[in-house]
PDB file of N, CA and C in Angstrom:
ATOM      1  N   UNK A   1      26.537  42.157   2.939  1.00  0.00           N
ATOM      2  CA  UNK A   1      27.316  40.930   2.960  1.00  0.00           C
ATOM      3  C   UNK A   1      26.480  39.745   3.456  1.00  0.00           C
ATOM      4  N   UNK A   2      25.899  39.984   4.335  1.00  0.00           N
ATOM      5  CA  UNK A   2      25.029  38.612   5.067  1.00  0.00           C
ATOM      6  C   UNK A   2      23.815  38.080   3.885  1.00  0.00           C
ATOM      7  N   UNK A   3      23.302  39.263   2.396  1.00  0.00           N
ATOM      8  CA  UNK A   3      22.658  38.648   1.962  1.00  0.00           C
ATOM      9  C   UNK A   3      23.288  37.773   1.116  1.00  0.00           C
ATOM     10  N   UNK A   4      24.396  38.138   0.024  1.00  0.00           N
ATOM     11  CA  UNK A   4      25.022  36.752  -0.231  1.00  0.00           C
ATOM     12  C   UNK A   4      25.962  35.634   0.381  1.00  0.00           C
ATOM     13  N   UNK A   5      25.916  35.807   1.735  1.00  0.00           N
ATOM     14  CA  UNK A   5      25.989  34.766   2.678  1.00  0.00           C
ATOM     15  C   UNK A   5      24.562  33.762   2.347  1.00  0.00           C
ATOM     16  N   UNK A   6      23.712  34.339   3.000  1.00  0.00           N
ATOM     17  CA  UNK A   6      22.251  33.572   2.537  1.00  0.00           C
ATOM     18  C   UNK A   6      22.102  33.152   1.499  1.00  0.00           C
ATOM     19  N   UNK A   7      22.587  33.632   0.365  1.00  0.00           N
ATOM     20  CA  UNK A   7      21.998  32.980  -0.937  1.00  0.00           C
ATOM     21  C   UNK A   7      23.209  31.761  -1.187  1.00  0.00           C
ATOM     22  N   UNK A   8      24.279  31.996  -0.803  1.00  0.00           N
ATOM     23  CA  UNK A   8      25.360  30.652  -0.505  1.00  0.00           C
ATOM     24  C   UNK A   8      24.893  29.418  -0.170  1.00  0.00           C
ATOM     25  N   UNK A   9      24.552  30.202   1.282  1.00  0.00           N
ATOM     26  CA  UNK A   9      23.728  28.612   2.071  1.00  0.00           C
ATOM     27  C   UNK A   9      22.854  28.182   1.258  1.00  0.00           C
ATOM     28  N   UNK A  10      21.700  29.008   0.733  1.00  0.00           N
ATOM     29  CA  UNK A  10      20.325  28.495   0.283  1.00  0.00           C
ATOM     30  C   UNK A  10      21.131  27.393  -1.030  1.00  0.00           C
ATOM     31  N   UNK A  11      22.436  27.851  -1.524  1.00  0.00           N
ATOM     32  CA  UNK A  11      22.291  27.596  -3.364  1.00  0.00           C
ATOM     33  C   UNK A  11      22.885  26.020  -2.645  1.00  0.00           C
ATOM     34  N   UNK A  12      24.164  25.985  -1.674  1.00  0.00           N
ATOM     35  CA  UNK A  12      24.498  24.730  -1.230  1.00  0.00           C
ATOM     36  C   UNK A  12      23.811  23.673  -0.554  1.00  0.00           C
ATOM     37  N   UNK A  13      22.568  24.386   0.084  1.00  0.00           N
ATOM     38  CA  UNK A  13      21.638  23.150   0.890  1.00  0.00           C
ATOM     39  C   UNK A  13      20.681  22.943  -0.338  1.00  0.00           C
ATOM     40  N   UNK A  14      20.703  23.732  -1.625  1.00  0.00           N
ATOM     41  CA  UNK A  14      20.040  22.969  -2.534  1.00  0.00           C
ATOM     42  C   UNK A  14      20.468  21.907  -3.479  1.00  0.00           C
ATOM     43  N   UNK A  15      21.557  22.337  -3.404  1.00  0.00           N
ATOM     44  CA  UNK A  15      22.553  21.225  -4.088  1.00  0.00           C
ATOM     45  C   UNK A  15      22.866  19.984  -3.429  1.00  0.00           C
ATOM     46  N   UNK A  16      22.949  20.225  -2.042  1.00  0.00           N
ATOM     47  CA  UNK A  16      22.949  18.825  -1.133  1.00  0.00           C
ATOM     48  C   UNK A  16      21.811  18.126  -1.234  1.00  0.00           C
ATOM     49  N   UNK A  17      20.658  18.988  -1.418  1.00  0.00           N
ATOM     50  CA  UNK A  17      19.665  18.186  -1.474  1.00  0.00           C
ATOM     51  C   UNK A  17      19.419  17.196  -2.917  1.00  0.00           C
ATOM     52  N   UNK A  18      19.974  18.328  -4.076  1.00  0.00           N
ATOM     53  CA  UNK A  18      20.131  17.527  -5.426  1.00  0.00           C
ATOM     54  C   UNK A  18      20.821  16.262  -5.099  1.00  0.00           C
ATOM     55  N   UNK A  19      22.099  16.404  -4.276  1.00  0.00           N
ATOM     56  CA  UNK A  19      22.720  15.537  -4.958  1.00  0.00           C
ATOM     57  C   UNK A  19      22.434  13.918  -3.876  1.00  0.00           C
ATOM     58  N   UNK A  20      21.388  14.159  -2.693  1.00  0.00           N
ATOM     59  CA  UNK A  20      20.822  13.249  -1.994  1.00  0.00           C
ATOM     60  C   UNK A  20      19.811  12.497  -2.674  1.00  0.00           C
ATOM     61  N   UNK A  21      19.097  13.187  -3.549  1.00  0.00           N
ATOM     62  CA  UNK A  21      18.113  12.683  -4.407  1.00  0.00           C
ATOM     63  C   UNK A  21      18.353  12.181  -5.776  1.00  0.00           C
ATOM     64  N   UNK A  22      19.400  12.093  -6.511  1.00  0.00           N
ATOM     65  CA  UNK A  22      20.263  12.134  -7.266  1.00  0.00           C
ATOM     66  C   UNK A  22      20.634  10.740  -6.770  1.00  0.00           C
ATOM     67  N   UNK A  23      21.585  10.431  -5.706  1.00  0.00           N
ATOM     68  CA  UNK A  23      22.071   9.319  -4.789  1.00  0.00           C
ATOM     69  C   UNK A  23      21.411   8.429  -4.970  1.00  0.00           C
ATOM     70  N   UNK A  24      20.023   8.308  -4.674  1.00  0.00           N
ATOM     71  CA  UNK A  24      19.346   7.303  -4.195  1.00  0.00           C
ATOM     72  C   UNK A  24      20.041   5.974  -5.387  1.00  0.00           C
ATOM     73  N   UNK A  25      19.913   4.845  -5.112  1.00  0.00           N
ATOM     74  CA  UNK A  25      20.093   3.881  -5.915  1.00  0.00           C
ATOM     75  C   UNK A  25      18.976   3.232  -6.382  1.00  0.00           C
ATOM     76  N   UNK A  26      18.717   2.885  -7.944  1.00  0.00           N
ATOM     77  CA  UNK A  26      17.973   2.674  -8.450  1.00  0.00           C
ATOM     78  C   UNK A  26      16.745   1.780  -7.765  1.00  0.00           C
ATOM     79  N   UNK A  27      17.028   0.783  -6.801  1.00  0.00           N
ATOM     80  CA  UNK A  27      16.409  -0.027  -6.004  1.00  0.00           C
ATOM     81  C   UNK A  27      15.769   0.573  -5.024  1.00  0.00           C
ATOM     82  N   UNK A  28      16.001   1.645  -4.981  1.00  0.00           N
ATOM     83  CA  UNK A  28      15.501   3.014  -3.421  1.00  0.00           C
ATOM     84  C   UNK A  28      14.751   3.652  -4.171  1.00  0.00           C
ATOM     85  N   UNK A  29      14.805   4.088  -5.915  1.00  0.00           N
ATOM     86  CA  UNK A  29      13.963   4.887  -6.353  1.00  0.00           C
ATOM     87  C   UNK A  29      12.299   4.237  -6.650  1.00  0.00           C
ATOM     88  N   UNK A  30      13.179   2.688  -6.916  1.00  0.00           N
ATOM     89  CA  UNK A  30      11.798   1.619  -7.283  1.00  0.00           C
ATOM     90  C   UNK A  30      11.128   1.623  -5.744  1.00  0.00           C
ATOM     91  N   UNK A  31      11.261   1.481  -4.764  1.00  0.00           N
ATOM     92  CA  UNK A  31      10.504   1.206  -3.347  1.00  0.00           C
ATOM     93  C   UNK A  31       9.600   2.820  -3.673  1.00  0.00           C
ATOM     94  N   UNK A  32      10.390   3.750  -3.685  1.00  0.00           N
ATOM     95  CA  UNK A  32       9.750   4.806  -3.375  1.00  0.00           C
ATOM     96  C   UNK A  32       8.633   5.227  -4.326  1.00  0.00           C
ATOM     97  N   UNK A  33       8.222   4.856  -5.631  1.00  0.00           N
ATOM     98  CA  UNK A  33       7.731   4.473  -6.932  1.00  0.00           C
ATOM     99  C   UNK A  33       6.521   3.532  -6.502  1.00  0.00           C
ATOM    100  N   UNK A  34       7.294   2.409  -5.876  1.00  0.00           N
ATOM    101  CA  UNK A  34       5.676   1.375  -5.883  1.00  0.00           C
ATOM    102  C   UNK A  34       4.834   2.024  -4.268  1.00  0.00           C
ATOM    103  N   UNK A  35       5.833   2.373  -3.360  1.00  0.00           N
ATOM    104  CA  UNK A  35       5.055   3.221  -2.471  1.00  0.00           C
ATOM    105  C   UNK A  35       4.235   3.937  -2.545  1.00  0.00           C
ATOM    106  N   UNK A  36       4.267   4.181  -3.726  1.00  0.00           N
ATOM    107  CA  UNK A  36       3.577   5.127  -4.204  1.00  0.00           C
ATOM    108  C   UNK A  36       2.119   4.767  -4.635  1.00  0.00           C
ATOM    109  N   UNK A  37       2.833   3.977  -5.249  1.00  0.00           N
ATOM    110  CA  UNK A  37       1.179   2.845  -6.306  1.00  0.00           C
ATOM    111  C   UNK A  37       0.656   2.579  -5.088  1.00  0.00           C
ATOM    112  N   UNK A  38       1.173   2.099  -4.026  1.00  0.00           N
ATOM    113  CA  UNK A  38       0.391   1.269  -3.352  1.00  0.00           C
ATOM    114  C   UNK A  38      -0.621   2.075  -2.760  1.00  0.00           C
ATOM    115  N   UNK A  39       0.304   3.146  -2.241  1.00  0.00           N
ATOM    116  CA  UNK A  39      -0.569   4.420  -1.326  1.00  0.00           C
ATOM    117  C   UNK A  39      -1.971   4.909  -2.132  1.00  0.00           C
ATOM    118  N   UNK A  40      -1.856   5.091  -3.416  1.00  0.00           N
ATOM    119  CA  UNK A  40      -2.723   5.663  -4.079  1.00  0.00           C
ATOM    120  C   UNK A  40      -3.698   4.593  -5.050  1.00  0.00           C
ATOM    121  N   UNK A  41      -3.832   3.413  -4.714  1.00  0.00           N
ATOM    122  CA  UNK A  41      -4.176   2.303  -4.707  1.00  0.00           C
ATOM    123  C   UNK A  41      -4.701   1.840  -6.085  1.00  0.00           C
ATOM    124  N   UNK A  42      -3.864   2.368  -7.695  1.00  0.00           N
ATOM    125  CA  UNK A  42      -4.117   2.911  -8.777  1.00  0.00           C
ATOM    126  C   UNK A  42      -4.434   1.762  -9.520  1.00  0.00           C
ATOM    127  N   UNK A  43      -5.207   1.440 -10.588  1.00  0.00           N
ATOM    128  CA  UNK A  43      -5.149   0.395 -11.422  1.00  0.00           C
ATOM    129  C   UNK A  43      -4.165   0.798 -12.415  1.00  0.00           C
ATOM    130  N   UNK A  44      -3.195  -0.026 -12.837  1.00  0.00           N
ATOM    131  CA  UNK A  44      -2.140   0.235 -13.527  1.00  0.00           C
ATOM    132  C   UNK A  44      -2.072  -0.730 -14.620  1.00  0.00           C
ATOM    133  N   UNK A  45      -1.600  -0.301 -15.974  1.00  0.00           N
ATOM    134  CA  UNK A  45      -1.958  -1.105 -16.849  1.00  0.00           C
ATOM    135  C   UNK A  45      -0.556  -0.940 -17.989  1.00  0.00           C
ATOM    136  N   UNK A  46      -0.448  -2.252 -18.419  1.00  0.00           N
ATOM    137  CA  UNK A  46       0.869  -2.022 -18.609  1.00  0.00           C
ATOM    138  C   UNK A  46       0.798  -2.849 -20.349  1.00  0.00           C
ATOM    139  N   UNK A  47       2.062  -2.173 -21.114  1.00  0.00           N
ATOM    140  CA  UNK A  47       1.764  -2.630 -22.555  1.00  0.00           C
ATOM    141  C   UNK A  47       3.184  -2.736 -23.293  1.00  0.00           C
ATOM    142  N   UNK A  48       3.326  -4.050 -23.522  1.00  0.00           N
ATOM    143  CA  UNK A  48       4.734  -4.424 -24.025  1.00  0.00           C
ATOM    144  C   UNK A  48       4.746  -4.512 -25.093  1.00  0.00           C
ATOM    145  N   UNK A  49       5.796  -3.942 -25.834  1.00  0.00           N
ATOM    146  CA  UNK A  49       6.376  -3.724 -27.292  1.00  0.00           C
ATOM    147  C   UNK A  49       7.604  -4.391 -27.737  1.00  0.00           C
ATOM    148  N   UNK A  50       7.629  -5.300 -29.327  1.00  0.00           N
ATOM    149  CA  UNK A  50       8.427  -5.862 -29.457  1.00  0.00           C
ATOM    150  C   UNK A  50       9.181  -4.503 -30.027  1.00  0.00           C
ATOM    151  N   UNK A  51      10.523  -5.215 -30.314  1.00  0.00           N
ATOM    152  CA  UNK A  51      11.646  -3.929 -30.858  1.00  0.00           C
ATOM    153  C   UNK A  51      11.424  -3.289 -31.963  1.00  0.00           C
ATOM    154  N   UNK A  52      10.392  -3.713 -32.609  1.00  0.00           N
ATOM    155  CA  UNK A  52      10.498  -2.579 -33.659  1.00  0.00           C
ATOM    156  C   UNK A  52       8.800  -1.925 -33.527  1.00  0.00           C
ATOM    157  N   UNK A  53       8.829  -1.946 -32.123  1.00  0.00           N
ATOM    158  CA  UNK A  53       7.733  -0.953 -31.612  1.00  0.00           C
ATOM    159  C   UNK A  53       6.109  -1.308 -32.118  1.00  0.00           C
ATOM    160  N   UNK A  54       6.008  -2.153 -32.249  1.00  0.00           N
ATOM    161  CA  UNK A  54       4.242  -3.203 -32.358  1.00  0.00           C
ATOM    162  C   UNK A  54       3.847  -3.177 -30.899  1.00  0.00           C
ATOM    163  N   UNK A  55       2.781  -3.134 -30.457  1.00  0.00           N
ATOM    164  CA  UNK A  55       2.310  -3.825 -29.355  1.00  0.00           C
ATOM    165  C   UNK A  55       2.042  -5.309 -29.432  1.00  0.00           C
ATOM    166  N   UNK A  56       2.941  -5.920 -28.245  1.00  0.00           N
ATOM    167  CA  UNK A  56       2.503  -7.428 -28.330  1.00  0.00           C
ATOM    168  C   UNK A  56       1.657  -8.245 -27.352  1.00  0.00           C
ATOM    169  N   UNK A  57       1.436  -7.211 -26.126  1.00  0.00           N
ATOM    170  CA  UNK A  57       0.632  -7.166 -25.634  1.00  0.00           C
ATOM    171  C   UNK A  57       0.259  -5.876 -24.326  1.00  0.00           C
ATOM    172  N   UNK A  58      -0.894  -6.325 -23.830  1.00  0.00           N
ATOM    173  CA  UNK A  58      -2.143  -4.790 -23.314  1.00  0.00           C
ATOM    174  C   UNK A  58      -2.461  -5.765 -22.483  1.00  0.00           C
ATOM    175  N   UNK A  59      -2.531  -5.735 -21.067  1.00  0.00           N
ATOM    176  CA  UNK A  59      -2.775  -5.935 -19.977  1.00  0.00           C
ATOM    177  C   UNK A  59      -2.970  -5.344 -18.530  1.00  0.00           C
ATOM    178  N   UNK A  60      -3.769  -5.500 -18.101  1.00  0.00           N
ATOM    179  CA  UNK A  60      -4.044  -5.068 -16.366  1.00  0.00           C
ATOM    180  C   UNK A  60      -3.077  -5.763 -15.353  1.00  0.00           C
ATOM    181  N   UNK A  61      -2.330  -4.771 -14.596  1.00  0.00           N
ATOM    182  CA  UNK A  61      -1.699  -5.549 -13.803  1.00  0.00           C
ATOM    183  C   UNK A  61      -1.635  -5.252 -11.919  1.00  0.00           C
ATOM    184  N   UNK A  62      -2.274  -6.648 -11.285  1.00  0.00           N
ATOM    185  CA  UNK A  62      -2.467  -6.939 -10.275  1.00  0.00           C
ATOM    186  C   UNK A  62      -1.055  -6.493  -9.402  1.00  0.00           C
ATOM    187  N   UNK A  63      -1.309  -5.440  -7.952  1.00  0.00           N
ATOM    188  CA  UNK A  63      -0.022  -4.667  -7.651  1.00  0.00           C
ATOM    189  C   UNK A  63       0.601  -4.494  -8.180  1.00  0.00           C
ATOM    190  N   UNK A  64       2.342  -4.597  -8.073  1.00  0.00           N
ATOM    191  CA  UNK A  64       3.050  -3.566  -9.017  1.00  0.00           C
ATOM    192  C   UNK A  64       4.076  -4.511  -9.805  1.00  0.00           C
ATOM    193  N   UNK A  65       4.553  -3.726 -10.724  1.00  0.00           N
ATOM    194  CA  UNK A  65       5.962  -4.278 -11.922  1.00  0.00           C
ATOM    195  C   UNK A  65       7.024  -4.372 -11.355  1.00  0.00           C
ATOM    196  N   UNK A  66       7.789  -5.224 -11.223  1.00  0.00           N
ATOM    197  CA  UNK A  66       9.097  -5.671 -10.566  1.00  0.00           C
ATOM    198  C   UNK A  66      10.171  -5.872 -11.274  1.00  0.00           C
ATOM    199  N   UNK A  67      11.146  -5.140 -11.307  1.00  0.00           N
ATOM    200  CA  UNK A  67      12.478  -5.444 -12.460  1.00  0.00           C
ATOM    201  C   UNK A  67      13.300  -6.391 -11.520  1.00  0.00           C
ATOM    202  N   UNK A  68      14.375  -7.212 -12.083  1.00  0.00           N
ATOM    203  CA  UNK A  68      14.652  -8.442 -11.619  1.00  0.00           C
ATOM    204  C   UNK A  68      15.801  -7.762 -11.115  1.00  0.00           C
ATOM    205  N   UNK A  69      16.702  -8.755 -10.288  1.00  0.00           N
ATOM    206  CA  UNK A  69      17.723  -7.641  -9.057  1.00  0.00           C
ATOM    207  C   UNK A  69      18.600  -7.337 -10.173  1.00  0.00           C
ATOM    208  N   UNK A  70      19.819  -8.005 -10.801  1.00  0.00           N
ATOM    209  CA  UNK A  70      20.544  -7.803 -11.558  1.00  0.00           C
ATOM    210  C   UNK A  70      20.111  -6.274 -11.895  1.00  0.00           C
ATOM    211  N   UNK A  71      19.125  -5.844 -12.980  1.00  0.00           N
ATOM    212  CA  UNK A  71      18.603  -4.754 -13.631  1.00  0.00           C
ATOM    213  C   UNK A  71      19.014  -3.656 -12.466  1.00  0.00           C
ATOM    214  N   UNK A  72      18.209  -3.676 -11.342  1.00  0.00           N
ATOM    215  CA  UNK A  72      17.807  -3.070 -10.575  1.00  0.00           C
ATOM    216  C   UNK A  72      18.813  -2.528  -9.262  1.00  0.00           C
ATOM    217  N   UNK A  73      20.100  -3.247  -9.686  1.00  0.00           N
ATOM    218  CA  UNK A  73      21.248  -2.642  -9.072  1.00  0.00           C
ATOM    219  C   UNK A  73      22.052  -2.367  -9.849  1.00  0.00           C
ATOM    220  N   UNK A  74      22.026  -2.054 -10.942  1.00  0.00           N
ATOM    221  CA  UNK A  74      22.912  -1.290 -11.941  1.00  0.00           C
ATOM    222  C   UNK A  74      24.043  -2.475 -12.178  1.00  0.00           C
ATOM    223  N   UNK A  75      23.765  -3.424 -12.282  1.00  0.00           N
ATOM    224  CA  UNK A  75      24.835  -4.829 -12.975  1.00  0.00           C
ATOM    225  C   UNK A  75      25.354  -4.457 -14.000  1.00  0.00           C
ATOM    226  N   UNK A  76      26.825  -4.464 -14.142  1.00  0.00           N
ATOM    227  CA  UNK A  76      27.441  -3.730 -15.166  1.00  0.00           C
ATOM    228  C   UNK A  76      28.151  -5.455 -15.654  1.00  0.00           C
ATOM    229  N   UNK A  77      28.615  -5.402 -17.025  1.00  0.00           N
ATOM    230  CA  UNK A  77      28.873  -7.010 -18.080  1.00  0.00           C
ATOM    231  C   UNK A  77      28.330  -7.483 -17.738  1.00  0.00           C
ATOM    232  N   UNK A  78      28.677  -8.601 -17.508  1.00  0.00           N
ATOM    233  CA  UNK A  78      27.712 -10.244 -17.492  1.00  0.00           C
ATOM    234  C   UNK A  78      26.869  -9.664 -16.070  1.00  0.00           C
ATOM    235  N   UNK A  79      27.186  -9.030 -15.311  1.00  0.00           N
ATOM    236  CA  UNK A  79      26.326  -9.257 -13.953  1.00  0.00           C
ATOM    237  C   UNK A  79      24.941  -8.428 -14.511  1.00  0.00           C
ATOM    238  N   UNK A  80      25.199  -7.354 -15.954  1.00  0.00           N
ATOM    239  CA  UNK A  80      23.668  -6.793 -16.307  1.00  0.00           C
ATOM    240  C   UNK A  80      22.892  -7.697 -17.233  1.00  0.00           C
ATOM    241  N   UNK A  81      23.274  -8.896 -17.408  1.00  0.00           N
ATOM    242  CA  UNK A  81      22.350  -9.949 -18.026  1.00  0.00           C
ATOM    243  C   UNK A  81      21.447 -10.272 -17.232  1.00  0.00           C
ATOM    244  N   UNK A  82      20.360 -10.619 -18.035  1.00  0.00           N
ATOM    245  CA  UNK A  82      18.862 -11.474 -17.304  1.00  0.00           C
ATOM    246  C   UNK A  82      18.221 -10.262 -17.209  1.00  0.00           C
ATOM    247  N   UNK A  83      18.570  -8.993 -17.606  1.00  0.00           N
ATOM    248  CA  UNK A  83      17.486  -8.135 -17.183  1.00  0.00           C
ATOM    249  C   UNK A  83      16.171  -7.904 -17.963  1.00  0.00           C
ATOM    250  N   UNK A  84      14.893  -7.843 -16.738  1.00  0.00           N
ATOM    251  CA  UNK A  84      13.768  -8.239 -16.835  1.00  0.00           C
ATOM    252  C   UNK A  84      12.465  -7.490 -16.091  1.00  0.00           C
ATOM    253  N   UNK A  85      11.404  -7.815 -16.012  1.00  0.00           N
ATOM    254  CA  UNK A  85      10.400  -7.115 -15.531  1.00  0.00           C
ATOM    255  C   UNK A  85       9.265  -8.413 -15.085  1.00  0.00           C
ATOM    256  N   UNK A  86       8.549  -8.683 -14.369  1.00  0.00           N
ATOM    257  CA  UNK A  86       7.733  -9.539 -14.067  1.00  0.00           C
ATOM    258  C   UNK A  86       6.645  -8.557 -13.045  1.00  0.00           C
ATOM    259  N   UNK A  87       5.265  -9.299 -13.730  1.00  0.00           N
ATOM    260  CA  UNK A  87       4.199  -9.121 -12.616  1.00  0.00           C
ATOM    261  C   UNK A  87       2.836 -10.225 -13.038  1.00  0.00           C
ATOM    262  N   UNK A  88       1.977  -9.728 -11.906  1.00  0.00           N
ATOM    263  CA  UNK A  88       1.044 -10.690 -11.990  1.00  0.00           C
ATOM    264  C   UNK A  88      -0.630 -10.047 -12.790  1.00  0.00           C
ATOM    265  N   UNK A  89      -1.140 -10.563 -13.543  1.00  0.00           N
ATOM    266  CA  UNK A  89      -2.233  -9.775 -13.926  1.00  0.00           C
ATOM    267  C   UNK A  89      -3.815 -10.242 -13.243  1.00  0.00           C
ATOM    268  N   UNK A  90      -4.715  -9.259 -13.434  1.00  0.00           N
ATOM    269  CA  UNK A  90      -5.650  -9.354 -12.472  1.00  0.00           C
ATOM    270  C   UNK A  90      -5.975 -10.834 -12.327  1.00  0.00           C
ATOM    271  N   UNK A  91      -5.880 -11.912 -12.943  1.00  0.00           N
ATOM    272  CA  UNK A  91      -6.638 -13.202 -12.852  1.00  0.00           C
ATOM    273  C   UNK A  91      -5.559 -14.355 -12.050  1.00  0.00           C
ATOM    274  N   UNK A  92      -4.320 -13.325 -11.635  1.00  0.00           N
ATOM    275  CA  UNK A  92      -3.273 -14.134 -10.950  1.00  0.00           C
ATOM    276  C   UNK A  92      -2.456 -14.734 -11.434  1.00  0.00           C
ATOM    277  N   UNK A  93      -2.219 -14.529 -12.921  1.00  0.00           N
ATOM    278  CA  UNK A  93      -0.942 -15.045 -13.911  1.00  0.00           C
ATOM    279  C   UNK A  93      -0.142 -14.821 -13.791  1.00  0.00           C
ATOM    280  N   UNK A  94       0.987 -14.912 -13.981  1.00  0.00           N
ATOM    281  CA  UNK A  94       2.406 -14.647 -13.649  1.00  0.00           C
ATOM    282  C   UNK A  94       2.741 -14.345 -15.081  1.00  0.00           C
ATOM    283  N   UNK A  95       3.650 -12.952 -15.443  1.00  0.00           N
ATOM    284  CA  UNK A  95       4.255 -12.597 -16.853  1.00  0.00           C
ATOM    285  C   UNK A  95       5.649 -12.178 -16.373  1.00  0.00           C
ATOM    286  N   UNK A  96       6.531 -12.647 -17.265  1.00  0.00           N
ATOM    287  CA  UNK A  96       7.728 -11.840 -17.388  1.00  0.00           C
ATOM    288  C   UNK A  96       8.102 -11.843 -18.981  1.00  0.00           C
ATOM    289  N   UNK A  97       9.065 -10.819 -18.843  1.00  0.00           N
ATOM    290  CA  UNK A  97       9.850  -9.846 -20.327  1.00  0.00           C
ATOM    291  C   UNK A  97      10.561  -9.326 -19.904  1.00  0.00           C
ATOM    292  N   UNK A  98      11.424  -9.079 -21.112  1.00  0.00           N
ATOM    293  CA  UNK A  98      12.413  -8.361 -20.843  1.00  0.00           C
ATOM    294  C   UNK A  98      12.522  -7.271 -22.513  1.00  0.00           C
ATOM    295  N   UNK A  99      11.309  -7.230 -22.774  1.00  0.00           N
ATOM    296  CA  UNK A  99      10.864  -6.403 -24.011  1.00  0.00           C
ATOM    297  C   UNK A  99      10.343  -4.910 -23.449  1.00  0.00           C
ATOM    298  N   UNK A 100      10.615  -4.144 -24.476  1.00  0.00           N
ATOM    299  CA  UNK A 100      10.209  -2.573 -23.602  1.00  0.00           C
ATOM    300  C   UNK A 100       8.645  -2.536 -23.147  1.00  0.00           C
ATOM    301  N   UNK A 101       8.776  -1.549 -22.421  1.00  0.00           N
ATOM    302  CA  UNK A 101       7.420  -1.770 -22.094  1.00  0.00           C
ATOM    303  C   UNK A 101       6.829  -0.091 -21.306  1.00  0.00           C
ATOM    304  N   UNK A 102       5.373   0.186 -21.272  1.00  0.00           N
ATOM    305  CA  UNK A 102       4.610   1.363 -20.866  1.00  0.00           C
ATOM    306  C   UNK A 102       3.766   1.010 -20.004  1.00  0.00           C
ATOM    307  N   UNK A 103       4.012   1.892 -18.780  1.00  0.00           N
ATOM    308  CA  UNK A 103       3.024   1.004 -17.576  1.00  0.00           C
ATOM    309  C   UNK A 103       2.011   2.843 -17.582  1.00  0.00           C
ATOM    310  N   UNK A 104       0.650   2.354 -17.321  1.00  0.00           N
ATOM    311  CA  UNK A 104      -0.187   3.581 -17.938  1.00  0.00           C
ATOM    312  C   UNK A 104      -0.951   3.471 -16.460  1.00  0.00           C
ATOM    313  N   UNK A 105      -1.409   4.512 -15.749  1.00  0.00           N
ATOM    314  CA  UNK A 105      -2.651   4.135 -15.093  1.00  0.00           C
ATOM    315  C   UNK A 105      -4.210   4.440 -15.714  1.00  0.00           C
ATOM    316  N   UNK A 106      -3.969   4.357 -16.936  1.00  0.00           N
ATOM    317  CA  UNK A 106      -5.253   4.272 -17.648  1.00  0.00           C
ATOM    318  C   UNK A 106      -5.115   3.497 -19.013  1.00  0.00           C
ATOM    319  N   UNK A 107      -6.691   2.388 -19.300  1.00  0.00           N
ATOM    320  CA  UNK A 107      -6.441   1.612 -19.967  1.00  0.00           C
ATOM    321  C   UNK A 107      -6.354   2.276 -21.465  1.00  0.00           C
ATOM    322  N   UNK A 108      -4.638   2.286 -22.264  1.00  0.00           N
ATOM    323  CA  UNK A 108      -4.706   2.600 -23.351  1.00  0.00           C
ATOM    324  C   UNK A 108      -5.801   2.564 -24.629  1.00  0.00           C
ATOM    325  N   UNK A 109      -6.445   0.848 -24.392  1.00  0.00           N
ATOM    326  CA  UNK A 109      -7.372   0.896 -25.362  1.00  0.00           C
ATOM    327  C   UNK A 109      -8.987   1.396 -25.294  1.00  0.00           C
ATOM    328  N   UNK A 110      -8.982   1.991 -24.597  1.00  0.00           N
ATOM    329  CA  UNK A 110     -10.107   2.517 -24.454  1.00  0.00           C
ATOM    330  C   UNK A 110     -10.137   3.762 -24.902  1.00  0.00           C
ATOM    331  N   UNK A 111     -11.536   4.086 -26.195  1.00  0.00           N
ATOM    332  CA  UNK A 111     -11.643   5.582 -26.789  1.00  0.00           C
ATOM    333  C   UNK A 111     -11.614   6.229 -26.061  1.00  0.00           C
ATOM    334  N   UNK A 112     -11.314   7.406 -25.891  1.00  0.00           N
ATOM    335  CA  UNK A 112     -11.453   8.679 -24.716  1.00  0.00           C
ATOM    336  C   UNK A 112     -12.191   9.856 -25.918  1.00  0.00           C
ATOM    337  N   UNK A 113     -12.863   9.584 -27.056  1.00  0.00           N
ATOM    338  CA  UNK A 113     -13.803  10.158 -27.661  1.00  0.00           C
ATOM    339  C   UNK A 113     -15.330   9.791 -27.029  1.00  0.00           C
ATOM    340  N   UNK A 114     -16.080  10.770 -27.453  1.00  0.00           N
ATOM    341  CA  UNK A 114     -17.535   9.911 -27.126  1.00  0.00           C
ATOM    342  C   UNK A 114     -17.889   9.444 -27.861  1.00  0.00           C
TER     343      UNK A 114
END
């Protein structure tokens, strides 16, 4: 009896744990995400696509990608308008979009043939 006692606990403190991590709100998952970048101090390179999937542009980007608050707290009707992405690229430009986009830590255009 005490072993499926144990496997109870184990299956419910795993599920608590799912559903803590699960929880987080999208704005808690982004901190924990660029914490990340930052820690591991990555060159990150990022490449925006118009909608019918062209690249419109391939860029390096200086620290990290920022989605605008609206986006980034789950704004449901009019409060999920304006949603967007902005960052700065290595020469200190300022970009924003709100076009899809692939953030790579390696520069796509570069052959990886010899």
């Amino acid at each position: 009896m005490k072993f499926t006692s144990k496997k109870v606990v184990v299956a419910l403190s795993i599920l608590l744990l799912a559903l803590c991590a699960t929880a987080c709100r999208n704005e808690a998952q982004n901190r924990i995400r660029r914490s990340i970048q930052e820690y591991t101090a990555q060159r990150m390179y990022i490449t925006v696509y118009s909608y019918d999937g062209k690249a419109v542009f391939t860029g390096l980007v200086d620290g990290k990608v920022t989605r605008s608050g609206n986006a980034s707290e789950g704004g449901v009707g009019d409060q999920s308008l304006g949603a967007y992405i902005y960052w700065y690229d290595e020469r200190g430009r300022y970009h924003q979009t709100d076009l899809p986009y692939l953030l790579t830590s390696y520069d796509r255009n570069v052959s990886s043939q010899p």
